[in-house]
C-alpha atoms as a PDB file:
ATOM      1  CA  UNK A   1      64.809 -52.650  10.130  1.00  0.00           C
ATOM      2  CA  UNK A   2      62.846 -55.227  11.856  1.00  0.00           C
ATOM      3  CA  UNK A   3      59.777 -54.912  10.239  1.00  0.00           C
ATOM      4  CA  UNK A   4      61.502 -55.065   6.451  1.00  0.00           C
ATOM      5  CA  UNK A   5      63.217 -58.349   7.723  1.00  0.00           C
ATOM      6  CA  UNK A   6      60.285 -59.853   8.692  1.00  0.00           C
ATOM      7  CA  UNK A   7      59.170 -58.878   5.150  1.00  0.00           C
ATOM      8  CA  UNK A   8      61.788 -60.611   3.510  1.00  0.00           C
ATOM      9  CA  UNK A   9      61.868 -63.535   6.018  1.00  0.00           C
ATOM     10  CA  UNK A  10      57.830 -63.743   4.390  1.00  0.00           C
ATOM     11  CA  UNK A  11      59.205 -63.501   1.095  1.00  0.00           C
ATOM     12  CA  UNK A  12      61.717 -65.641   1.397  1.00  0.00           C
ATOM     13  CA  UNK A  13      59.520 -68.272   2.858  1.00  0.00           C
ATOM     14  CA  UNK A  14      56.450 -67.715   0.359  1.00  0.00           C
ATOM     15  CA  UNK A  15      58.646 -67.946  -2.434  1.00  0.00           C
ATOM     16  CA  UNK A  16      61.465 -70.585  -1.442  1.00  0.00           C
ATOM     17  CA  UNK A  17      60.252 -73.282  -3.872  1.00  0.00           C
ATOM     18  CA  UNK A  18      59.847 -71.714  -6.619  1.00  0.00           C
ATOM     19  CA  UNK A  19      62.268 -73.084  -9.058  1.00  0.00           C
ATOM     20  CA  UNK A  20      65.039 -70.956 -10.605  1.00  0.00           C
ATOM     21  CA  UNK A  21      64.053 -68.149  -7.907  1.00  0.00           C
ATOM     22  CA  UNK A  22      67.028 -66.882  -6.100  1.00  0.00           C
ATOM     23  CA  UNK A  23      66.939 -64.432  -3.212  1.00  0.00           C
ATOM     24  CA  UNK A  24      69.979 -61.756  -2.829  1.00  0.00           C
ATOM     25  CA  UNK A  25      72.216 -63.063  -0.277  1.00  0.00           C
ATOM     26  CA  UNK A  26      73.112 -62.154   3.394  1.00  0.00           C
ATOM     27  CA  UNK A  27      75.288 -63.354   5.406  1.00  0.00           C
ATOM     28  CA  UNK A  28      74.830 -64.805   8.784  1.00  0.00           C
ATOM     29  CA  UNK A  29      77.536 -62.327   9.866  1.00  0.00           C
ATOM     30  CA  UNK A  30      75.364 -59.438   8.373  1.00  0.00           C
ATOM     31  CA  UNK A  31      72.351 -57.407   8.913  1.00  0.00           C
ATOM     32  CA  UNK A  32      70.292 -55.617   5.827  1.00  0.00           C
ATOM     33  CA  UNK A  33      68.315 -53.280   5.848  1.00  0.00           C
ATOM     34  CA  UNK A  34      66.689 -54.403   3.029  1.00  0.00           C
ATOM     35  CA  UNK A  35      66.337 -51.055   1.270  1.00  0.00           C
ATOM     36  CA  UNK A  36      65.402 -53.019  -1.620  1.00  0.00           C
ATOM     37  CA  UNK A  37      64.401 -57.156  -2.090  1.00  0.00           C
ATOM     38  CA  UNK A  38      65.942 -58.433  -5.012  1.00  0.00           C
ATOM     39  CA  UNK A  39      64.640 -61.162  -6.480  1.00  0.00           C
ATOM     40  CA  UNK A  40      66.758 -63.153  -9.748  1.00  0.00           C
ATOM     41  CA  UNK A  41      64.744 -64.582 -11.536  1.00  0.00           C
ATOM     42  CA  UNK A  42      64.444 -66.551 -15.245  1.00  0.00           C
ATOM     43  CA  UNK A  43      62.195 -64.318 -17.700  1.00  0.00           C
ATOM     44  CA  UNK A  44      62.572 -60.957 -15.505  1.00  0.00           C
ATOM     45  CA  UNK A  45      60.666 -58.959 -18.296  1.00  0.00           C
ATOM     46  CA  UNK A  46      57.511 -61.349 -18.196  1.00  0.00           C
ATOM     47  CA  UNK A  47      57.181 -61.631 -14.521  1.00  0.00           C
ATOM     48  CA  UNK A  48      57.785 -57.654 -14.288  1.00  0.00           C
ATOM     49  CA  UNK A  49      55.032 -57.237 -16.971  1.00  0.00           C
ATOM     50  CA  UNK A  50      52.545 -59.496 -14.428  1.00  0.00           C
ATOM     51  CA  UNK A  51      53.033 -57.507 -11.719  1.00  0.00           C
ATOM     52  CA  UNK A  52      52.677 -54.289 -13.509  1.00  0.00           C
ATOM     53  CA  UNK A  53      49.562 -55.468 -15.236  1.00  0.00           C
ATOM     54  CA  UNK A  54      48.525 -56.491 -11.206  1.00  0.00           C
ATOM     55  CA  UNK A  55      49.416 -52.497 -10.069  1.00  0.00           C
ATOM     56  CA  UNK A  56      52.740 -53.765  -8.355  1.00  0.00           C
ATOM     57  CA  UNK A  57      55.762 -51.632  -8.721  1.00  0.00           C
ATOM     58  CA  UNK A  58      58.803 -53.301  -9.165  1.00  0.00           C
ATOM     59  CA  UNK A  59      62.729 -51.593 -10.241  1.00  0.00           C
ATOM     60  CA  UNK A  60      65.138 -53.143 -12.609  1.00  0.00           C
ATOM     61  CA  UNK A  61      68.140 -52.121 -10.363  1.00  0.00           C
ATOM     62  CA  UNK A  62      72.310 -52.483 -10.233  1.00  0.00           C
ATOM     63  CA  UNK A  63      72.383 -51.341 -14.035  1.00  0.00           C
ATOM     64  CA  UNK A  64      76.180 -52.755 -14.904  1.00  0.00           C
ATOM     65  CA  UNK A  65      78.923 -49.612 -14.937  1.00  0.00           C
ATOM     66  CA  UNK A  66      80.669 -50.994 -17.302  1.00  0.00           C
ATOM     67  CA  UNK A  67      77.520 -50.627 -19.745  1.00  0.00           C
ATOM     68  CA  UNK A  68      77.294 -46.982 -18.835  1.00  0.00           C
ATOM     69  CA  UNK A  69      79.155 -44.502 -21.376  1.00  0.00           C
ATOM     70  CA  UNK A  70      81.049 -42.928 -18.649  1.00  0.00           C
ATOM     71  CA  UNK A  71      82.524 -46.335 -17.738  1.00  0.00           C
ATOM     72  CA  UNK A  72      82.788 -48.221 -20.956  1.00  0.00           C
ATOM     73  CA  UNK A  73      85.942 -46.977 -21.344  1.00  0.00           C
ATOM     74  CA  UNK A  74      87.198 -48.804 -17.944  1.00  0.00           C
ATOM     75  CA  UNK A  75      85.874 -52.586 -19.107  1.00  0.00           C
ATOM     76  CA  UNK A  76      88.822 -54.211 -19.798  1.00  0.00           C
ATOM     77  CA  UNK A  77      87.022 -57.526 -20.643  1.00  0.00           C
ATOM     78  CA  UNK A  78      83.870 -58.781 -20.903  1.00  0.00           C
ATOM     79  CA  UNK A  79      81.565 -59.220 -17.890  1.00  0.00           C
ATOM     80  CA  UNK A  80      79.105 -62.188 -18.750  1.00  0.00           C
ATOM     81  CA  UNK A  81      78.040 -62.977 -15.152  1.00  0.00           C
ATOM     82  CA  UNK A  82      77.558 -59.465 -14.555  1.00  0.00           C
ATOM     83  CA  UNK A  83      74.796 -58.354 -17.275  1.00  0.00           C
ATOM     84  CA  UNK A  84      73.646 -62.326 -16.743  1.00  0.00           C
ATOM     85  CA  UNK A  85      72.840 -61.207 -13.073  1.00  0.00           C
ATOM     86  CA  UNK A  86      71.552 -57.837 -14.137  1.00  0.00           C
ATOM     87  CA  UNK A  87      69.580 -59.576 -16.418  1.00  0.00           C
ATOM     88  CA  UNK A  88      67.766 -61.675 -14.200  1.00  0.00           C
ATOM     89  CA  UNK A  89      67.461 -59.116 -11.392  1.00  0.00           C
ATOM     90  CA  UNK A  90      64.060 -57.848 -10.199  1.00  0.00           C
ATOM     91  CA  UNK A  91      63.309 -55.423  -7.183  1.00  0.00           C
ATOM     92  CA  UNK A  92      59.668 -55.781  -5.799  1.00  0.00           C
ATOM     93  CA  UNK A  93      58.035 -54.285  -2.900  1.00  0.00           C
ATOM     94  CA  UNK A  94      59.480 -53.167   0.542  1.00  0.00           C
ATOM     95  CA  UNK A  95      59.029 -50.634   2.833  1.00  0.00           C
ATOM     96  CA  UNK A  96      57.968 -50.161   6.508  1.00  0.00           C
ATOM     97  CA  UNK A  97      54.208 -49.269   5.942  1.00  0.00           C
ATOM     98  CA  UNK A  98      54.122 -52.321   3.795  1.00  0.00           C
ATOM     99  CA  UNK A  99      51.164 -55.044   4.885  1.00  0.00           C
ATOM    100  CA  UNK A 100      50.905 -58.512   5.129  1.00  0.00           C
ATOM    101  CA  UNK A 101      48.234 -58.641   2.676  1.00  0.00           C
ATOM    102  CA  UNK A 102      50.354 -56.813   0.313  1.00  0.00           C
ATOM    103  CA  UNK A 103      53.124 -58.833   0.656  1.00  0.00           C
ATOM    104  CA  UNK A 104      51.005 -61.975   0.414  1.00  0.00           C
ATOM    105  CA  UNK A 105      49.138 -60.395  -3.064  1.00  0.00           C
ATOM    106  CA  UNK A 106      52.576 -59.963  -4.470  1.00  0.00           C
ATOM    107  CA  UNK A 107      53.366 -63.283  -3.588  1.00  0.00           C
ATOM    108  CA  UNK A 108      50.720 -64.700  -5.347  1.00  0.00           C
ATOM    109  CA  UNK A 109      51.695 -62.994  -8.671  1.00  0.00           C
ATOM    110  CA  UNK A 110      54.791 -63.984  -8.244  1.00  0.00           C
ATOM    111  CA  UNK A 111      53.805 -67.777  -7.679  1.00  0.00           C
ATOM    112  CA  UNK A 112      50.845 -67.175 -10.143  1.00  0.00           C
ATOM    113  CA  UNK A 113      53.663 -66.654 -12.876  1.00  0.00           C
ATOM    114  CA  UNK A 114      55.761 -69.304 -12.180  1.00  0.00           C
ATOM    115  CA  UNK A 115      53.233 -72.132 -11.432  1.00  0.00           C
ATOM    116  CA  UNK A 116      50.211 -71.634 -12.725  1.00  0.00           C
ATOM    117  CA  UNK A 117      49.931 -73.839 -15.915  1.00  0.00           C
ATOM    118  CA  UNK A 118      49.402 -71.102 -18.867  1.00  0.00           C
ATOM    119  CA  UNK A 119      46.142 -70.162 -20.343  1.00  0.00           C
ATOM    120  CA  UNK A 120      45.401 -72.329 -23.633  1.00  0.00           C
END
């Protein structure tokens, strides 16, 4: 658990001021484990199409249940923040074995993307 909060205390921190980046939120109160990092981010598909293109794996997670056929049944009105979130969402790297240098090369996609003036 420590080392996966120090990752996301390095993502956080790499990646803070970036605009329209949001990180998932924890409370004070709280402690992750950060099985995942979830990033929500403006343009998900193009930023997860950098990093693929880069060799970084990244998971579109927390599909909505109520867009599921085995739920759709259950929506009893519509959810707009909910498929805006899912959306928006974006998983990218942690686990334990997980380096610096990785973390810092997924990083600089990710800032790459979003500041980096595009190509003419």
């Amino acid at each position: 658990m420590e080392r996966r909060a120090a990752i996301a205390a390095r993502y956080r921190t790499s990646l803070a001021d970036i605009p329209g980046l949001a990180f998932q939120h924890v409370d004070a109160r709280d402690r992750s484990t950060y099985k995942d990092f979830a990033l929500l981010v403006p343009g998900r598909d193009a930023l997860e199409a950098r990093l693929a293109a880069a060799g970084i794996q990244t998971k579109r997670y927390f599909r909505p249940c109520h867009t599921m056929r085995g739920y759709r049944g259950h929506a009893t009105r519509p959810l707009p923040r909910t498929e805006e979130t899912y959306a928006r969402i974006l998983c990218i790297p942690i686990f334990n074995e997980l380096s610096d240098d990785d973390v810092d090369r997924v990083v600089s996609v990710v800032r790459d993307h979003f500041l980096e003036p595009p190509a003419p």
